[in-house]
C-alpha atoms as a PDB file:
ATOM      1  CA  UNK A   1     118.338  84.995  41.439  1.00  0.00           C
ATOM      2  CA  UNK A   2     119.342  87.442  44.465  1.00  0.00           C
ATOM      3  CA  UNK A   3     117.950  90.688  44.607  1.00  0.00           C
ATOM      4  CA  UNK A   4     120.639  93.382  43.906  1.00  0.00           C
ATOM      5  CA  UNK A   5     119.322  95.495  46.571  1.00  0.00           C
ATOM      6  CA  UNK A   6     119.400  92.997  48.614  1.00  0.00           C
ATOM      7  CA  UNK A   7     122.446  93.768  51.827  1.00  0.00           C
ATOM      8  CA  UNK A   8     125.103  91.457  52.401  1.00  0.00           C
ATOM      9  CA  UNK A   9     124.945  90.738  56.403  1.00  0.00           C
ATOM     10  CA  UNK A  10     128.532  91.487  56.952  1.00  0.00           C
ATOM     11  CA  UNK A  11     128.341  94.989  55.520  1.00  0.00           C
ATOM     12  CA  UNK A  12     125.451  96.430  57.778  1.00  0.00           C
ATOM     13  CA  UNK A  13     126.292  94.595  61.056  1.00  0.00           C
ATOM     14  CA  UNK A  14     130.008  94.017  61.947  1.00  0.00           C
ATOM     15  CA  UNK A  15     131.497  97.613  61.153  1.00  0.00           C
ATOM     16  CA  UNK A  16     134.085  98.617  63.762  1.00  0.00           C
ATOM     17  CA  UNK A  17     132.008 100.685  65.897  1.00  0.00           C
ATOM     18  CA  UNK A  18     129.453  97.893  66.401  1.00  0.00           C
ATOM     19  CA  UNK A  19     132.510  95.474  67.013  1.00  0.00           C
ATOM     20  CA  UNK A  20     133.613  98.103  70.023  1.00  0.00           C
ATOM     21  CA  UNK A  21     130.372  99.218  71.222  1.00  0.00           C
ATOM     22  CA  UNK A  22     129.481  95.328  71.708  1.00  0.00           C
ATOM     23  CA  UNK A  23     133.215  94.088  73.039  1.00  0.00           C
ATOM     24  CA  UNK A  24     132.750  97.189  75.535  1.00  0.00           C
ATOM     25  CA  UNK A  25     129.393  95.842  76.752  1.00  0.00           C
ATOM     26  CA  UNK A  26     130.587  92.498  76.881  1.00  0.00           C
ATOM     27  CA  UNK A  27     133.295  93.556  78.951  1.00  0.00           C
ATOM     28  CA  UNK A  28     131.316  95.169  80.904  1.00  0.00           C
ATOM     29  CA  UNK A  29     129.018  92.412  81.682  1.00  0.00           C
ATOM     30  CA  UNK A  30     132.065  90.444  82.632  1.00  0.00           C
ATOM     31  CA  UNK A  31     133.434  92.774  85.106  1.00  0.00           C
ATOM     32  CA  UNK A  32     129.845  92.951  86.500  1.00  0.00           C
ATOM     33  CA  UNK A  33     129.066  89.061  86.755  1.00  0.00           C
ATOM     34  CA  UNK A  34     132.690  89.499  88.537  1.00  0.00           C
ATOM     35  CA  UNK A  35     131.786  91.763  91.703  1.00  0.00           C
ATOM     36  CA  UNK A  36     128.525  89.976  91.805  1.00  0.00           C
ATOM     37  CA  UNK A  37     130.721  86.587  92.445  1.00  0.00           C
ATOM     38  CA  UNK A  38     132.965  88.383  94.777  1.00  0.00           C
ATOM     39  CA  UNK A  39     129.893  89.377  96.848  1.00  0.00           C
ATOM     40  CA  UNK A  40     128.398  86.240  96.731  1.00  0.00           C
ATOM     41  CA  UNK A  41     131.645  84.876  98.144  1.00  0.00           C
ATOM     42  CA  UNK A  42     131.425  87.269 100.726  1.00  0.00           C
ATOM     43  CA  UNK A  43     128.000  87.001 101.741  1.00  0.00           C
ATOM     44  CA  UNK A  44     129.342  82.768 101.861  1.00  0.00           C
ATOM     45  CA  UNK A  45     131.906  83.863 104.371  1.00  0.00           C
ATOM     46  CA  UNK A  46     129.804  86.022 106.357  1.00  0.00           C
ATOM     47  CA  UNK A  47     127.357  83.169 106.528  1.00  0.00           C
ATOM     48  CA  UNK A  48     130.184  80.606 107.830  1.00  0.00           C
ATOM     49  CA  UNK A  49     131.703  83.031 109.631  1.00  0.00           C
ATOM     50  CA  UNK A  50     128.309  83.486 111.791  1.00  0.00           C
ATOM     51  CA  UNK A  51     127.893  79.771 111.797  1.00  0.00           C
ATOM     52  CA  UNK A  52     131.249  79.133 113.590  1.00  0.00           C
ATOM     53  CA  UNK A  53     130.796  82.438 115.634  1.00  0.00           C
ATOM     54  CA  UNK A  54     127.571  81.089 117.013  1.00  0.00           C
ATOM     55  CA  UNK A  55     128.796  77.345 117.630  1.00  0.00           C
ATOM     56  CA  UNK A  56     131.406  79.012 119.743  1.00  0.00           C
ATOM     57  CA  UNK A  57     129.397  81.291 121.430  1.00  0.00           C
ATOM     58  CA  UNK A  58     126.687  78.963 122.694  1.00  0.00           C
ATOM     59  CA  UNK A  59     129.584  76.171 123.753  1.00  0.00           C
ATOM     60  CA  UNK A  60     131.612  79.032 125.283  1.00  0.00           C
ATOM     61  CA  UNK A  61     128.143  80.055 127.302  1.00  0.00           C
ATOM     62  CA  UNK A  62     127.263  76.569 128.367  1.00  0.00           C
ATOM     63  CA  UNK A  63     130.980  75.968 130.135  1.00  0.00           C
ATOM     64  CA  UNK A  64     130.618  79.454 131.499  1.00  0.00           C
ATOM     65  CA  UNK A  65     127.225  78.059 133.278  1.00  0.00           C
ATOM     66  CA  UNK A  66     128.459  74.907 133.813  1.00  0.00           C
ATOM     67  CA  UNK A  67     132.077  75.895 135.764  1.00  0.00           C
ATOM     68  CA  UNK A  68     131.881  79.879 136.097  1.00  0.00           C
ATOM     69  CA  UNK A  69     135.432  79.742 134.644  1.00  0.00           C
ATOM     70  CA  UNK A  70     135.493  83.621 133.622  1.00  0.00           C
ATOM     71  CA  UNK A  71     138.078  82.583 130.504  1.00  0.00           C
ATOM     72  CA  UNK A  72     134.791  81.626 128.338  1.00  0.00           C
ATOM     73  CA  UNK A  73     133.655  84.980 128.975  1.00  0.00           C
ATOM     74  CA  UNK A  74     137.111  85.654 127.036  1.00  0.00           C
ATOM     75  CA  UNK A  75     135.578  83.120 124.344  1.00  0.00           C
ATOM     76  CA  UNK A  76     132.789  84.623 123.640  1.00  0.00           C
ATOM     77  CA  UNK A  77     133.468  88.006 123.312  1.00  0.00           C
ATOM     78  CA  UNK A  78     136.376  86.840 120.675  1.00  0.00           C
ATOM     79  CA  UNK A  79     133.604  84.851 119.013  1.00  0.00           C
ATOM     80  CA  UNK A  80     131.427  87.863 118.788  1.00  0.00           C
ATOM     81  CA  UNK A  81     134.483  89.867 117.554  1.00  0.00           C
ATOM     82  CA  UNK A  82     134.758  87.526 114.753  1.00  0.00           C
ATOM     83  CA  UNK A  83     131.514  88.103 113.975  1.00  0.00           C
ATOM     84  CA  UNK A  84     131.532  91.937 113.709  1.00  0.00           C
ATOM     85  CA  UNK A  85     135.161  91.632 111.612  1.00  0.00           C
ATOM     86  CA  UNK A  86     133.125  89.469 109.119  1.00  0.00           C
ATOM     87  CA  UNK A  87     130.215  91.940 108.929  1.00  0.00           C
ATOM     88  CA  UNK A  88     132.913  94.824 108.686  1.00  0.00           C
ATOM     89  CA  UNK A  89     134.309  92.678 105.674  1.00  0.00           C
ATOM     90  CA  UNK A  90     131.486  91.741 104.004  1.00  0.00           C
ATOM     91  CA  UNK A  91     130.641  95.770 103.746  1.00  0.00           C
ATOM     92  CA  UNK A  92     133.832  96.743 102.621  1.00  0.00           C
ATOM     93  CA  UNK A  93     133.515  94.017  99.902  1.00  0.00           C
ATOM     94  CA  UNK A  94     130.493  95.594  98.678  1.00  0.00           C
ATOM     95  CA  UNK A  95     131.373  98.805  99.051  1.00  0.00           C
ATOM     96  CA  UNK A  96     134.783  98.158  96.812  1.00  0.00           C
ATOM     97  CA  UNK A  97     132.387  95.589  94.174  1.00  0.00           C
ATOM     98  CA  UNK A  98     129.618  98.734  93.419  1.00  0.00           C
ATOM     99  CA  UNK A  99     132.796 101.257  93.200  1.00  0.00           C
ATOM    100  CA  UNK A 100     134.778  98.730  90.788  1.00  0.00           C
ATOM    101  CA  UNK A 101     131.243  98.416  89.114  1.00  0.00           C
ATOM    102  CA  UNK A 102     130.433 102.006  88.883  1.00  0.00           C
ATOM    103  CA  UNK A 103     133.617 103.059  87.664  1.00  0.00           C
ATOM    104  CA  UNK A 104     134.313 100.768  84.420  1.00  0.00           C
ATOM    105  CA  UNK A 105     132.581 102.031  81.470  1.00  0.00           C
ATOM    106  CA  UNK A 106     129.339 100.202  80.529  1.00  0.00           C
ATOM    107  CA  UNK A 107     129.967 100.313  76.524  1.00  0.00           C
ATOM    108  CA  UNK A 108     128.153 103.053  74.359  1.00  0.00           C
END
């Protein structure tokens, strides 16, 4: 025989405040796990970006030494360029991620 005492589950844990305070922090989590991704795509493209960047640079230095044809002087300091743009991006990414971030509400 059940104890009359006893609390039905549904009475002391899903009441509407604990339905918002956990969809809040649920959201929150989700907008989190979001700018995390969106950095970690970032920091993927930096990384590629710096990959191709170098490639470029070291075959742009070796033609340089090879024919002293000043146009891979050109090369390299686009290929450097790229690389700065990428770093430039990757901060502003950040940057934009923590303020997204810091902004939404984390759930009370």
């Amino acid at each position: 025989m059940a104890d009359s005492n006893a609390l039905v589950v549904s009475d002391t844990v899903i009441t509407p405040q604990i339905i918002m305070t956990e969809g809040a922090g649920k959201a929150y989590q989700s907008v989190a796990q979001s700018t995390a991704i969106a950095i970690q795509d970032a920091t993927d493209n930096l990384r590629n970006i710096n990959t191709i960047s170098t490639t470029a640079l070291g075959v742009a230095m070796a033609q340089f030494l090879e024919t002293k044809d000043p146009s891979y002087i050109q090369a390299m300091e686009l290929a450097n360029k790229m690389s700065l743009e990428a770093a430039s991006n990757f901060q502003t990414i950040g940057i934009n991620a923590a303020a997204v971030l810091k902004a939404y509400p984390p759930g009370q």
